[in-house]
C-alpha atoms as a PDB file:
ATOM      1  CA  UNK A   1      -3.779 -12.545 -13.270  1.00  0.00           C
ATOM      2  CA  UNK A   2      -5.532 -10.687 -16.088  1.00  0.00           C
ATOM      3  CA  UNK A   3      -4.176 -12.034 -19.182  1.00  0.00           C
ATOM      4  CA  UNK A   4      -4.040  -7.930 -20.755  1.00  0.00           C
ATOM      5  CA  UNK A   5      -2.571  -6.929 -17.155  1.00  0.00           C
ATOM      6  CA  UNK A   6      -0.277  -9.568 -17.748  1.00  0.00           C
ATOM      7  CA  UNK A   7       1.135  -8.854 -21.068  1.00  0.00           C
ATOM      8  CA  UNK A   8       1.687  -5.022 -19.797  1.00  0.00           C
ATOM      9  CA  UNK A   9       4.274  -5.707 -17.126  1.00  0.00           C
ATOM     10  CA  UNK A  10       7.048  -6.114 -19.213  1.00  0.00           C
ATOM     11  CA  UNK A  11       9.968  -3.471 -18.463  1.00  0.00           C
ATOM     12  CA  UNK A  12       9.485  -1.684 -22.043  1.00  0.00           C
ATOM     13  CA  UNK A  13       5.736  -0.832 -20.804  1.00  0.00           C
ATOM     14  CA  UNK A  14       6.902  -0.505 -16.791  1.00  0.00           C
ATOM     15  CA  UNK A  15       9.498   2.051 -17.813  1.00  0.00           C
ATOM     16  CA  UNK A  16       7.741   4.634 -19.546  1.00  0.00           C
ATOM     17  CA  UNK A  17       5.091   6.828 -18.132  1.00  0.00           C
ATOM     18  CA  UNK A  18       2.454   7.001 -20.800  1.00  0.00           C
ATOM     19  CA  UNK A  19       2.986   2.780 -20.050  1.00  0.00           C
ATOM     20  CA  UNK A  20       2.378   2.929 -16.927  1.00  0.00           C
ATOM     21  CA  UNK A  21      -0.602   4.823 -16.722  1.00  0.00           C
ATOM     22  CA  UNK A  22      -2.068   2.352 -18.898  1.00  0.00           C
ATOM     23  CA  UNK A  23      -1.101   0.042 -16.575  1.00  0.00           C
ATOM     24  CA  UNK A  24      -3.174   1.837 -13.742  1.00  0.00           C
ATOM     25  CA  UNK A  25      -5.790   2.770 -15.770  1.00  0.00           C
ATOM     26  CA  UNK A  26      -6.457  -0.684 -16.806  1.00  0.00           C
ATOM     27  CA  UNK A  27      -6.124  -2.100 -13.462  1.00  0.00           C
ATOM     28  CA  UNK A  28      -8.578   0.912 -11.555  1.00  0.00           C
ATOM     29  CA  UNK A  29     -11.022   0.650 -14.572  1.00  0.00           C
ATOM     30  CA  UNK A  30     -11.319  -3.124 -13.978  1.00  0.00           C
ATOM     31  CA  UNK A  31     -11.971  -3.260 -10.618  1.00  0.00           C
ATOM     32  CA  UNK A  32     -14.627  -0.202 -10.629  1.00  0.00           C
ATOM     33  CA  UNK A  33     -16.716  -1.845 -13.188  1.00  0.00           C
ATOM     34  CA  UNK A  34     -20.170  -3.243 -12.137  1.00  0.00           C
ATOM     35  CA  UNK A  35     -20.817  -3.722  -8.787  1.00  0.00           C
ATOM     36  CA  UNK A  36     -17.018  -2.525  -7.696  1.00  0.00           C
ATOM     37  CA  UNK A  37     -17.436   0.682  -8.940  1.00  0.00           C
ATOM     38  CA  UNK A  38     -18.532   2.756  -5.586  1.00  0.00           C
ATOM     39  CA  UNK A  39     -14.732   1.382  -4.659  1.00  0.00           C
ATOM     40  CA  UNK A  40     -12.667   4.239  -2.507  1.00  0.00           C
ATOM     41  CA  UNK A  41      -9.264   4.697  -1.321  1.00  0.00           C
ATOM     42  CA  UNK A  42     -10.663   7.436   1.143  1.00  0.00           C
ATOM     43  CA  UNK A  43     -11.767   7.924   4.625  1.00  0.00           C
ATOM     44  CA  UNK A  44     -15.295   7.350   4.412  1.00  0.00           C
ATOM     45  CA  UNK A  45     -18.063   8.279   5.917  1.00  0.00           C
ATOM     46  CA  UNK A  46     -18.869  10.022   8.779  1.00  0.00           C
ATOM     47  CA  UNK A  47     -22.073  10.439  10.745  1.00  0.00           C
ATOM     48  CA  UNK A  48     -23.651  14.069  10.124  1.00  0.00           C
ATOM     49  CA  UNK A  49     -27.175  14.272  11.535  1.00  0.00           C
ATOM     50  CA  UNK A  50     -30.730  12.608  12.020  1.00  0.00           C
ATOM     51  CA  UNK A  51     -33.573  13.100   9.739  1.00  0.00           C
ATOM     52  CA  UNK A  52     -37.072  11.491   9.838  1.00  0.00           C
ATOM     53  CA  UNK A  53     -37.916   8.244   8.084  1.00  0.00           C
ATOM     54  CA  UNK A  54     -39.709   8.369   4.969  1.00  0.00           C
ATOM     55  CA  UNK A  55     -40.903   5.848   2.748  1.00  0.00           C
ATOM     56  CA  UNK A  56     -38.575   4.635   0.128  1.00  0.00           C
ATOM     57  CA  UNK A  57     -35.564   5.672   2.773  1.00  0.00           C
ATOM     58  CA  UNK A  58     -32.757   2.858   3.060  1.00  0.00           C
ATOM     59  CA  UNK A  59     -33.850   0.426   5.873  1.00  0.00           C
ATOM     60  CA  UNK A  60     -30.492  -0.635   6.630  1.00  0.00           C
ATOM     61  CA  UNK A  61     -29.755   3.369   7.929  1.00  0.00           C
ATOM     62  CA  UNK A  62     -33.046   3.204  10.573  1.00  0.00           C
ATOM     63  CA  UNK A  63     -31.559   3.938  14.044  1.00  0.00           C
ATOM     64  CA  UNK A  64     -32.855   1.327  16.058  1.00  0.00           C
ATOM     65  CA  UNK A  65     -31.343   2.787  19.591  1.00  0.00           C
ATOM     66  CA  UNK A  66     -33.496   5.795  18.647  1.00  0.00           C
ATOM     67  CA  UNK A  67     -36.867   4.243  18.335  1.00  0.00           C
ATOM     68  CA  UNK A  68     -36.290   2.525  21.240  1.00  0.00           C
ATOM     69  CA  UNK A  69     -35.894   5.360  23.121  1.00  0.00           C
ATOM     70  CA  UNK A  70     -38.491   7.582  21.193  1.00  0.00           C
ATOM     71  CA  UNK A  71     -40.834   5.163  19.502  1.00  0.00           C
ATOM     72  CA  UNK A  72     -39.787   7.362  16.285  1.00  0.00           C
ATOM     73  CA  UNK A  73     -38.116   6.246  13.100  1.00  0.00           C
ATOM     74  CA  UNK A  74     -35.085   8.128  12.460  1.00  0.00           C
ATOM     75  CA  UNK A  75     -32.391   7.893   9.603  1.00  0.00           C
ATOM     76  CA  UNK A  76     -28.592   8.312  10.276  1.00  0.00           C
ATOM     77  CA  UNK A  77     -27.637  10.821   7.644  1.00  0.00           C
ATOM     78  CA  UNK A  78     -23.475  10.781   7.316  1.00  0.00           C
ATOM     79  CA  UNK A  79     -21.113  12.967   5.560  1.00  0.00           C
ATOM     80  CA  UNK A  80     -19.066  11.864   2.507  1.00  0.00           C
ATOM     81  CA  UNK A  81     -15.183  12.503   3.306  1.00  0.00           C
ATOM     82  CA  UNK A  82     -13.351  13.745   0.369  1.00  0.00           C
ATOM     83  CA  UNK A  83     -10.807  15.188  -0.806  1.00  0.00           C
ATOM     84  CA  UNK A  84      -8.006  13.991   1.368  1.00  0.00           C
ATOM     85  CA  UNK A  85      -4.353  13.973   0.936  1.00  0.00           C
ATOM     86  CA  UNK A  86      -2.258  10.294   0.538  1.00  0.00           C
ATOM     87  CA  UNK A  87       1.422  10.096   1.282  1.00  0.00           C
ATOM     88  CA  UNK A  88       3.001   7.349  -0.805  1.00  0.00           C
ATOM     89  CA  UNK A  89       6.514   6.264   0.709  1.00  0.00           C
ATOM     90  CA  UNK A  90       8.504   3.805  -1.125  1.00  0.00           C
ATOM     91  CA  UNK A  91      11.350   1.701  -0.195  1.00  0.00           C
ATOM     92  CA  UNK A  92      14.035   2.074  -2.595  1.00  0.00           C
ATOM     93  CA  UNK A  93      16.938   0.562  -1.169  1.00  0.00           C
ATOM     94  CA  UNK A  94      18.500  -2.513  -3.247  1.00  0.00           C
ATOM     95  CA  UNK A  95      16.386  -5.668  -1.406  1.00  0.00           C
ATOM     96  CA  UNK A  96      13.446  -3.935  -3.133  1.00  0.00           C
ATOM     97  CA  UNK A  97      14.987  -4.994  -6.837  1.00  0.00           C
ATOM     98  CA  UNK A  98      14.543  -8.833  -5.533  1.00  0.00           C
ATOM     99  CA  UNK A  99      12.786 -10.665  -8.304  1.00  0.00           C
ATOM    100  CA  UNK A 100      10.556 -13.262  -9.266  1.00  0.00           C
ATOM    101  CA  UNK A 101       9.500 -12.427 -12.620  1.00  0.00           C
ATOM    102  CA  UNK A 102       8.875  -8.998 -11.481  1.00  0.00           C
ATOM    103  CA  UNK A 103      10.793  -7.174  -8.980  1.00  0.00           C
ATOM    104  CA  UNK A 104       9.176  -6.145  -5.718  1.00  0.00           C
ATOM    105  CA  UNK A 105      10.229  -2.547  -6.746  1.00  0.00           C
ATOM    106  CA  UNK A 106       8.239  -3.093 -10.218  1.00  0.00           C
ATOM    107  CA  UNK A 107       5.432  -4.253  -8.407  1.00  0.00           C
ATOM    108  CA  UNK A 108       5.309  -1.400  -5.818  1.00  0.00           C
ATOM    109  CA  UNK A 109       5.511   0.406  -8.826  1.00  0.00           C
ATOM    110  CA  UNK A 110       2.364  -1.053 -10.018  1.00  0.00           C
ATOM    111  CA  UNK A 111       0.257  -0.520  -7.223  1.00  0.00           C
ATOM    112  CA  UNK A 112       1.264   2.956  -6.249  1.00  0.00           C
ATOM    113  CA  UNK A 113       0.103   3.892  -9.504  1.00  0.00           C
ATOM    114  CA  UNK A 114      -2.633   2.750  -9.705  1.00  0.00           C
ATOM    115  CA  UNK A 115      -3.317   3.984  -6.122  1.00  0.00           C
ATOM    116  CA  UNK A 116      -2.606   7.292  -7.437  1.00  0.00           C
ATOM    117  CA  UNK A 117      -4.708   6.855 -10.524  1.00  0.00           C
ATOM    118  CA  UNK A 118      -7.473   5.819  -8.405  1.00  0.00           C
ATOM    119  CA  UNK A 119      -6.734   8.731  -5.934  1.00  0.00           C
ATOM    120  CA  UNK A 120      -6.879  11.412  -8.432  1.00  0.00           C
ATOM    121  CA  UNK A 121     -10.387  10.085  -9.698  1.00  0.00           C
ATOM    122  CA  UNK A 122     -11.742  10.690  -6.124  1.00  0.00           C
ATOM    123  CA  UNK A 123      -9.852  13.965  -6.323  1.00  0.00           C
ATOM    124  CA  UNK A 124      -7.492  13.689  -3.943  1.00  0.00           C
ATOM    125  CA  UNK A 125      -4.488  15.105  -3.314  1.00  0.00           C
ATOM    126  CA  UNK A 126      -1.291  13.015  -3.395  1.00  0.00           C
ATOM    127  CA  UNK A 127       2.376  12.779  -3.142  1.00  0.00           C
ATOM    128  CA  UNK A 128       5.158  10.651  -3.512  1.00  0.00           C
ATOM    129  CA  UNK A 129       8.162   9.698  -1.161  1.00  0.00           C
ATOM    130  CA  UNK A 130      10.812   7.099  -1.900  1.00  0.00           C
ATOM    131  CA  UNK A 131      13.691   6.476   0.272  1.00  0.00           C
ATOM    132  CA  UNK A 132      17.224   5.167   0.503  1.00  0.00           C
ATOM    133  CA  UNK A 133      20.438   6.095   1.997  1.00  0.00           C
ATOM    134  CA  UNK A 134      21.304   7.229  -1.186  1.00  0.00           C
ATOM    135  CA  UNK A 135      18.648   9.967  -1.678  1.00  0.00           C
ATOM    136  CA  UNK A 136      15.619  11.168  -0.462  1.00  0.00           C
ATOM    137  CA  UNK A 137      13.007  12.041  -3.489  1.00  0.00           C
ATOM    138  CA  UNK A 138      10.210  14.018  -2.455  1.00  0.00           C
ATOM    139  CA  UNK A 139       7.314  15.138  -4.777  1.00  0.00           C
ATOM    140  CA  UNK A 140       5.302  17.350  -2.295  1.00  0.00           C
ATOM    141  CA  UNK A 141       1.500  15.906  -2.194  1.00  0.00           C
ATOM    142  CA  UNK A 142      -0.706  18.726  -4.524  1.00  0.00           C
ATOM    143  CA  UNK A 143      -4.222  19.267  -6.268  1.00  0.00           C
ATOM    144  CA  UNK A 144      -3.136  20.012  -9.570  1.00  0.00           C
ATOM    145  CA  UNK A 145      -3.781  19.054 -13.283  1.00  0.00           C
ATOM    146  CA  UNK A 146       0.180  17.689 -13.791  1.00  0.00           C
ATOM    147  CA  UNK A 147       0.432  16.337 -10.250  1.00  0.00           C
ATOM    148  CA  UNK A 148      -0.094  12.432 -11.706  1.00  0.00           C
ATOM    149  CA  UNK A 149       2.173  13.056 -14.869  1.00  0.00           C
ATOM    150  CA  UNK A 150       4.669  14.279 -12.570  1.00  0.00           C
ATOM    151  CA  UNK A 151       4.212  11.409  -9.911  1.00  0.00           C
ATOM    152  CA  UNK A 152       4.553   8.630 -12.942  1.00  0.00           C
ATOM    153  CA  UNK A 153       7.607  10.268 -13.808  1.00  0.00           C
ATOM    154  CA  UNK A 154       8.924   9.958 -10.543  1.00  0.00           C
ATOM    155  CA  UNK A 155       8.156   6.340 -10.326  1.00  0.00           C
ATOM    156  CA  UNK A 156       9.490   5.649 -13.843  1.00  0.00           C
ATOM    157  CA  UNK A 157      12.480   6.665 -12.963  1.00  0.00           C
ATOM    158  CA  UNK A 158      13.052   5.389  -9.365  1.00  0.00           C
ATOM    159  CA  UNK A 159      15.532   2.891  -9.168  1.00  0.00           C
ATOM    160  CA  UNK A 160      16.631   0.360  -5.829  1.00  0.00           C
ATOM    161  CA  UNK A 161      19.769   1.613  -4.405  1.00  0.00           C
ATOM    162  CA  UNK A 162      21.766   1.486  -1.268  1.00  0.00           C
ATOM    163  CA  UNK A 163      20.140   0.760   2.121  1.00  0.00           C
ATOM    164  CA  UNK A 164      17.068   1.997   3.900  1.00  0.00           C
ATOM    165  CA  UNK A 165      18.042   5.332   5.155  1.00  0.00           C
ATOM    166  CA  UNK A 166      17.785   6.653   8.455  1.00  0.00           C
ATOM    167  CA  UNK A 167      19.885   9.715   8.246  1.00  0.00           C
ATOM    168  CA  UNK A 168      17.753  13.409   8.780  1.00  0.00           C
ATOM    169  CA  UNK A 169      16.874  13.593   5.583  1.00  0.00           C
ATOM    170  CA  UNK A 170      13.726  11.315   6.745  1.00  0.00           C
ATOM    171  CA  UNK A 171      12.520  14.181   9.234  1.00  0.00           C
ATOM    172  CA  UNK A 172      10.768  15.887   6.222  1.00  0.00           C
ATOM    173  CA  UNK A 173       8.303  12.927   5.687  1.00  0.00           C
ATOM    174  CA  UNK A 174       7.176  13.694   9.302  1.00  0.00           C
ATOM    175  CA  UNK A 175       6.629  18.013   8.114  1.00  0.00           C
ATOM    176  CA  UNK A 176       2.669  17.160   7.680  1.00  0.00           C
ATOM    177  CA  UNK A 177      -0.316  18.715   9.125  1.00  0.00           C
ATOM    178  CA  UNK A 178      -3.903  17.679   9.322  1.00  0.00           C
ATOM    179  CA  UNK A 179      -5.578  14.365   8.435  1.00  0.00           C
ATOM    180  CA  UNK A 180      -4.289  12.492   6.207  1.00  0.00           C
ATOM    181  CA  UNK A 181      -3.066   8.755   4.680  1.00  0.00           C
ATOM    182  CA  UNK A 182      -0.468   7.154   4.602  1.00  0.00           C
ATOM    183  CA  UNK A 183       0.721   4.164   1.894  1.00  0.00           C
ATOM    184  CA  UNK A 184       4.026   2.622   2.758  1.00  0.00           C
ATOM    185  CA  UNK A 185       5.694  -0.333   0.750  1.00  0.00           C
ATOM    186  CA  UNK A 186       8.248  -2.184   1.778  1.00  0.00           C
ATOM    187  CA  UNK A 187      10.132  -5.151   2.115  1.00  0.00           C
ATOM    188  CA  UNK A 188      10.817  -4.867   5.878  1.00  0.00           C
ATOM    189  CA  UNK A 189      14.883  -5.324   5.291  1.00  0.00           C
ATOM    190  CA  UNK A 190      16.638  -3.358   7.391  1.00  0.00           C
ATOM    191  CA  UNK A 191      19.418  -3.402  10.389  1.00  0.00           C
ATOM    192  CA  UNK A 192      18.662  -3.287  13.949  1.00  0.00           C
ATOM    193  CA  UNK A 193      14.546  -2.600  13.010  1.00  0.00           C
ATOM    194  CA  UNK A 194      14.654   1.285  11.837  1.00  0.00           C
ATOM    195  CA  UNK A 195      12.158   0.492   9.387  1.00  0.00           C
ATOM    196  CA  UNK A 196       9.874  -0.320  12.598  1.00  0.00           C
ATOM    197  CA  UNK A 197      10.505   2.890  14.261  1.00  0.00           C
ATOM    198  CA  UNK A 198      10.481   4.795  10.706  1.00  0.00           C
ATOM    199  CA  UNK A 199       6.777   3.336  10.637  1.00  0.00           C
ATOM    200  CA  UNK A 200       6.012   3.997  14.213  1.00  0.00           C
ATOM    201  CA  UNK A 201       7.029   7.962  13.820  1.00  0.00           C
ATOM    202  CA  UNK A 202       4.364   8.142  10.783  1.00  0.00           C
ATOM    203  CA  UNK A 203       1.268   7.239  12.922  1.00  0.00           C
ATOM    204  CA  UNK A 204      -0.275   9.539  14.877  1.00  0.00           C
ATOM    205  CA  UNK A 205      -3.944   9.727  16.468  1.00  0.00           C
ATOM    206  CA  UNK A 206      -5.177  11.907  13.143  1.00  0.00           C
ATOM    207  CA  UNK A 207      -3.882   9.795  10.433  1.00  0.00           C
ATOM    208  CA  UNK A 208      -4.519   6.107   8.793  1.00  0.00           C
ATOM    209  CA  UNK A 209      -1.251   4.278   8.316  1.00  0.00           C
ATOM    210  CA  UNK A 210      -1.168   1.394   5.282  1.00  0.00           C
ATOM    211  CA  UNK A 211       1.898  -1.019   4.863  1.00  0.00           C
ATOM    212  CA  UNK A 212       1.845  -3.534   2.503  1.00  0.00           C
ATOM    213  CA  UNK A 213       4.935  -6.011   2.828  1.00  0.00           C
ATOM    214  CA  UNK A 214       6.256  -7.260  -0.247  1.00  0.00           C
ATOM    215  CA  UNK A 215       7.898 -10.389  -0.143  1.00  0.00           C
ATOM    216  CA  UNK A 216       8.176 -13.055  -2.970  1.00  0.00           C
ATOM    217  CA  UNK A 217       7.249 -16.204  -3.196  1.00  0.00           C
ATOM    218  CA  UNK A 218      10.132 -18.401  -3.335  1.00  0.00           C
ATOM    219  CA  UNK A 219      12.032 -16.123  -0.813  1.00  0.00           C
ATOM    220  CA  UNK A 220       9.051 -16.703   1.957  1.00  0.00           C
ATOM    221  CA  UNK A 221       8.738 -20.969   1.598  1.00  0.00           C
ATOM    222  CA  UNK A 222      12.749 -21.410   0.487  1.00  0.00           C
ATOM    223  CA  UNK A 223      11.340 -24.095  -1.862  1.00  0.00           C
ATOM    224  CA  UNK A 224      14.649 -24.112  -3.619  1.00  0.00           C
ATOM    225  CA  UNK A 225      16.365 -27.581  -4.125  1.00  0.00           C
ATOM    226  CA  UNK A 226      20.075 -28.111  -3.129  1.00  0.00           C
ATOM    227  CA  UNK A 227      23.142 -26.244  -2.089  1.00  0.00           C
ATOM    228  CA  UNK A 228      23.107 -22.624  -2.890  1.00  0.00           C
ATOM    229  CA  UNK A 229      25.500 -19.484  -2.413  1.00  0.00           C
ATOM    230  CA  UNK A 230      23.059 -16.511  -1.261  1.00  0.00           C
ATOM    231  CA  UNK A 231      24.183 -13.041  -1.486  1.00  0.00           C
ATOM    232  CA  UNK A 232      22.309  -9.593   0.531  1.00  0.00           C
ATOM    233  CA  UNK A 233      21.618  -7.540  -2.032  1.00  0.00           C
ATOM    234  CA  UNK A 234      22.836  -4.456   0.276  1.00  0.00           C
ATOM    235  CA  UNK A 235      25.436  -5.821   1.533  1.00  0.00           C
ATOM    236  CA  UNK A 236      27.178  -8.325  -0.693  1.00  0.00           C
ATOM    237  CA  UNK A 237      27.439 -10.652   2.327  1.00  0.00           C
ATOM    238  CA  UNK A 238      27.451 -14.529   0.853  1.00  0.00           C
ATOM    239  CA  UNK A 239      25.998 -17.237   2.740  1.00  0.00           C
ATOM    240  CA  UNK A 240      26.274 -20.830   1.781  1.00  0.00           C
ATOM    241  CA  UNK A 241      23.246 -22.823   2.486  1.00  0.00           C
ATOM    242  CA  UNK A 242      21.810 -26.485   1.971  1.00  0.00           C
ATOM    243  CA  UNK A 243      18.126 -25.723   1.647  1.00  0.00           C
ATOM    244  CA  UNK A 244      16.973 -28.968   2.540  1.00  0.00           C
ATOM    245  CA  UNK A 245      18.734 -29.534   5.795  1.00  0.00           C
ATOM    246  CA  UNK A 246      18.022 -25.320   6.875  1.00  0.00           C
ATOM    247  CA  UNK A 247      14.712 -25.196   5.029  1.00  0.00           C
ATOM    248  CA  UNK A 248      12.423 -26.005   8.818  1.00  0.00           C
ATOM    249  CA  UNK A 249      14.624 -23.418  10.849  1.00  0.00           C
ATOM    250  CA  UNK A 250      14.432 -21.070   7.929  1.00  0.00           C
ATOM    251  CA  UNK A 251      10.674 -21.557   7.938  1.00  0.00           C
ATOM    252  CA  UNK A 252      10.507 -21.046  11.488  1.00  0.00           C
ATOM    253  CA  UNK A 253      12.043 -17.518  11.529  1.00  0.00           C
ATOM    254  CA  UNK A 254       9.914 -16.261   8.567  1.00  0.00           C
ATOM    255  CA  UNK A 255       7.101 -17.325  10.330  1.00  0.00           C
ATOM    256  CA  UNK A 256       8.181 -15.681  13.154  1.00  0.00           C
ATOM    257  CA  UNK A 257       9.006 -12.853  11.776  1.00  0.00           C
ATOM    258  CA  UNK A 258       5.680 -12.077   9.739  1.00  0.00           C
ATOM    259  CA  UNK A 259       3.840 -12.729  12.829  1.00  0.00           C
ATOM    260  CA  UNK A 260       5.547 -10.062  15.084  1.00  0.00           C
ATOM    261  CA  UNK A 261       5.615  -7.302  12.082  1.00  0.00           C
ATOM    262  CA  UNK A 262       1.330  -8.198  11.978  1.00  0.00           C
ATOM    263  CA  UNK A 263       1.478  -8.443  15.875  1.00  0.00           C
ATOM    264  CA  UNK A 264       3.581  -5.043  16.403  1.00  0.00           C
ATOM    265  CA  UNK A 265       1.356  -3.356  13.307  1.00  0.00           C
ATOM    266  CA  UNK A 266      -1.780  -4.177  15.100  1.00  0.00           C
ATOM    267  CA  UNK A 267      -0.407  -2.884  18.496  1.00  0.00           C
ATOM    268  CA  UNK A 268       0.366   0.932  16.702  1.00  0.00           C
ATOM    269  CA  UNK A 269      -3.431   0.635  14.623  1.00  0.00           C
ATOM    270  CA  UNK A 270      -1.592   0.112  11.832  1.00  0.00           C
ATOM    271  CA  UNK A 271      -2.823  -1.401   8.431  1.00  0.00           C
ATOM    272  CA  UNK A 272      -0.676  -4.309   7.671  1.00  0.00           C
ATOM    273  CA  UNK A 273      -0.955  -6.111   4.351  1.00  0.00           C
ATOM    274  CA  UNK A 274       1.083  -8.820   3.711  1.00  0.00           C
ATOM    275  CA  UNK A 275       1.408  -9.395  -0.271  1.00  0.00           C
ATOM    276  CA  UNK A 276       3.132 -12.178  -2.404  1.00  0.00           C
ATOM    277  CA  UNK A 277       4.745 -10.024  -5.838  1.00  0.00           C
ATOM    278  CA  UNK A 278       3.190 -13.393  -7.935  1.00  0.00           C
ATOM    279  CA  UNK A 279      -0.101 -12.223  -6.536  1.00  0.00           C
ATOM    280  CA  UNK A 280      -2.287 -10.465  -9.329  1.00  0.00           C
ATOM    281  CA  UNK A 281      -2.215  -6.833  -8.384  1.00  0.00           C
ATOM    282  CA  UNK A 282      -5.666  -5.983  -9.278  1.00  0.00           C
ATOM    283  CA  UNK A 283      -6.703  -9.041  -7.115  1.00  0.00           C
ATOM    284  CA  UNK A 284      -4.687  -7.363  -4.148  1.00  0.00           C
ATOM    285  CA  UNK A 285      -6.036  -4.085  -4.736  1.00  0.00           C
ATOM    286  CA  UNK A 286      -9.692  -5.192  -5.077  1.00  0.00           C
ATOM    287  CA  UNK A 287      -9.307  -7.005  -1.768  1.00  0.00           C
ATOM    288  CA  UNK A 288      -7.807  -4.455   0.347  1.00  0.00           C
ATOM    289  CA  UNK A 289     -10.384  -1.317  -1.004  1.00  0.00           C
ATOM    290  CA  UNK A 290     -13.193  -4.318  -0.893  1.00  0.00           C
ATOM    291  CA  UNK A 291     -12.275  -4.796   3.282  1.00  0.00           C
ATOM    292  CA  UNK A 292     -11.808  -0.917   3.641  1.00  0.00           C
ATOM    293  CA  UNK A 293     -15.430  -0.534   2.019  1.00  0.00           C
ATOM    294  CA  UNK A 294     -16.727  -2.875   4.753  1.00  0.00           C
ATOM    295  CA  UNK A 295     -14.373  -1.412   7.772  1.00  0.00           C
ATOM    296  CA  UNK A 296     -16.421   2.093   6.381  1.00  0.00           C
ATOM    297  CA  UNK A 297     -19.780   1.100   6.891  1.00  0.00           C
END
């Protein structure tokens, strides 16, 4: 990890807003210098019209279907998309304050604000979403000069509470109209998969769905040594466990489990990003908007 991006996620920094703005901006900035700097969150490009080749023009854009047919050289002119509108949900139910050095809710923190930094650069419009069964928090997406202040504030203040809601309170993340994107984080914790259908409500054939999956390290291989007492953070449920003797069948189910959330995502065209919280955030962030920048061409 960046040793300056480092020394800022400490909570006195996390918790403030002008902190963690810094944080984005330092993160965004990073990434977008030299030859990452044509990075975008957004949809793309999209093809517009033909035009004929001149010298100079890039070759890489020549239509090769169309000189076959026409023994012409033609250029595939596309259309910048801009300006669209990003839905942040967060997961703020009590698994989310796991920790391993930082908590999975500080590091969803991180990266939805520096999303959002990177968002409003583009001009986008943006909003923010976090759920529990505690409370709903909606900050309606807008174009507007305070809309990132406000967001930051939002996220400064979000705390992990409760359980992941699915009471009707969740309906209004579905009010939306036209194209748009979506940015969920999560840990996947639930009962009886409602986070699955949660997800599967948000896609629909105009939109881009994005989960990325927190998880931490230590939680994922069980590499702890010895007989433990483990406690659900929503529940209070204890568990006794020998991690040597259940660390194989513990393994197992993880792995199974990862693979049918990836499976499942990829059956609803849905973005699925698994990410470790003692990953470097700008290194996730440059490799996901690195991979979109090559889905877009």
């Amino acid at each position: 990890m960046d040793v300056r991006i480092k020394e800022l996620l400490k909570p006195e920094i996390l918790n403030t807003v002008n902190g963690l703005e810094l944080i984005a901006r330092t993160i965004v900035e990073g990434f977008m210098s030299g030859s990452n700097k044509s990075q975008s969150i957004g949809a793309g490009q999209e093809f517009s019209q033909y035009k004929n080749y001149q010298a100079g023009d890039d070759l890489r854009q020549l239509d090769w279907k169309m000189f076959a047919r026409s023994e012409r050289y033609y250029i595939k002119e596309a259309d910048i998309e801009t300006n669209i509108t990003i839905r942040f949900i967060l997961d703020a139910s009590n698994s989310m304050s796991y920790a391993e050095e930082i908590s999975k809710l500080q590091y969803a923190k991180v990266i939805t604000a520096a999303l959002a930094y990177l968002a409003r650069k583009q001009s986008d419009t943006f909003g923010l979403f976090t759920v529990n069964d505690k409370n709903v928090g909606v900050l309606h997406p807008r174009f507007e000069q305070q809309q990132f202040i406000r967001f930051l504030n939002e996220l400064v203040h979000l705390e992990s509470e409760g359980r992941w809601s699915h009471r009707e309170e969740t309906s209004r993340l579905f009010d939306r109209q036209g194209k748009e994107m979506i940015v969920f984080i999560s840990d996947l914790y639930d009962d009886h998969e409602d986070l699955f259908r949660f997800i599967s409500r948000l896609k629909n054939p105009r939109n881009e769905v994005i989960v990325f999956h927190l998880m931490g390290r230590h939680e994922a291989e069980f590499d702890f040594k010895g007989s433990f007492t483990f406690e659900d953070l929503e529940t209070g449920v204890r568990t006794k466990a020998n991690t040597m003797v259940q660390r194989k069948e513990y393994s197992n189910r993880i792995k199974n489990w990862l693979q049918h959330s990836r499976s499942w995502m990829l059956e609803k065209q849905i973005n699925y990003q698994l990410i470790f919280i003692d990953e470097p955030v700008e290194r996730v962030l440059r490799d996901f908007l690195t991979a979109r920048k090559k889905l877009m061409r």
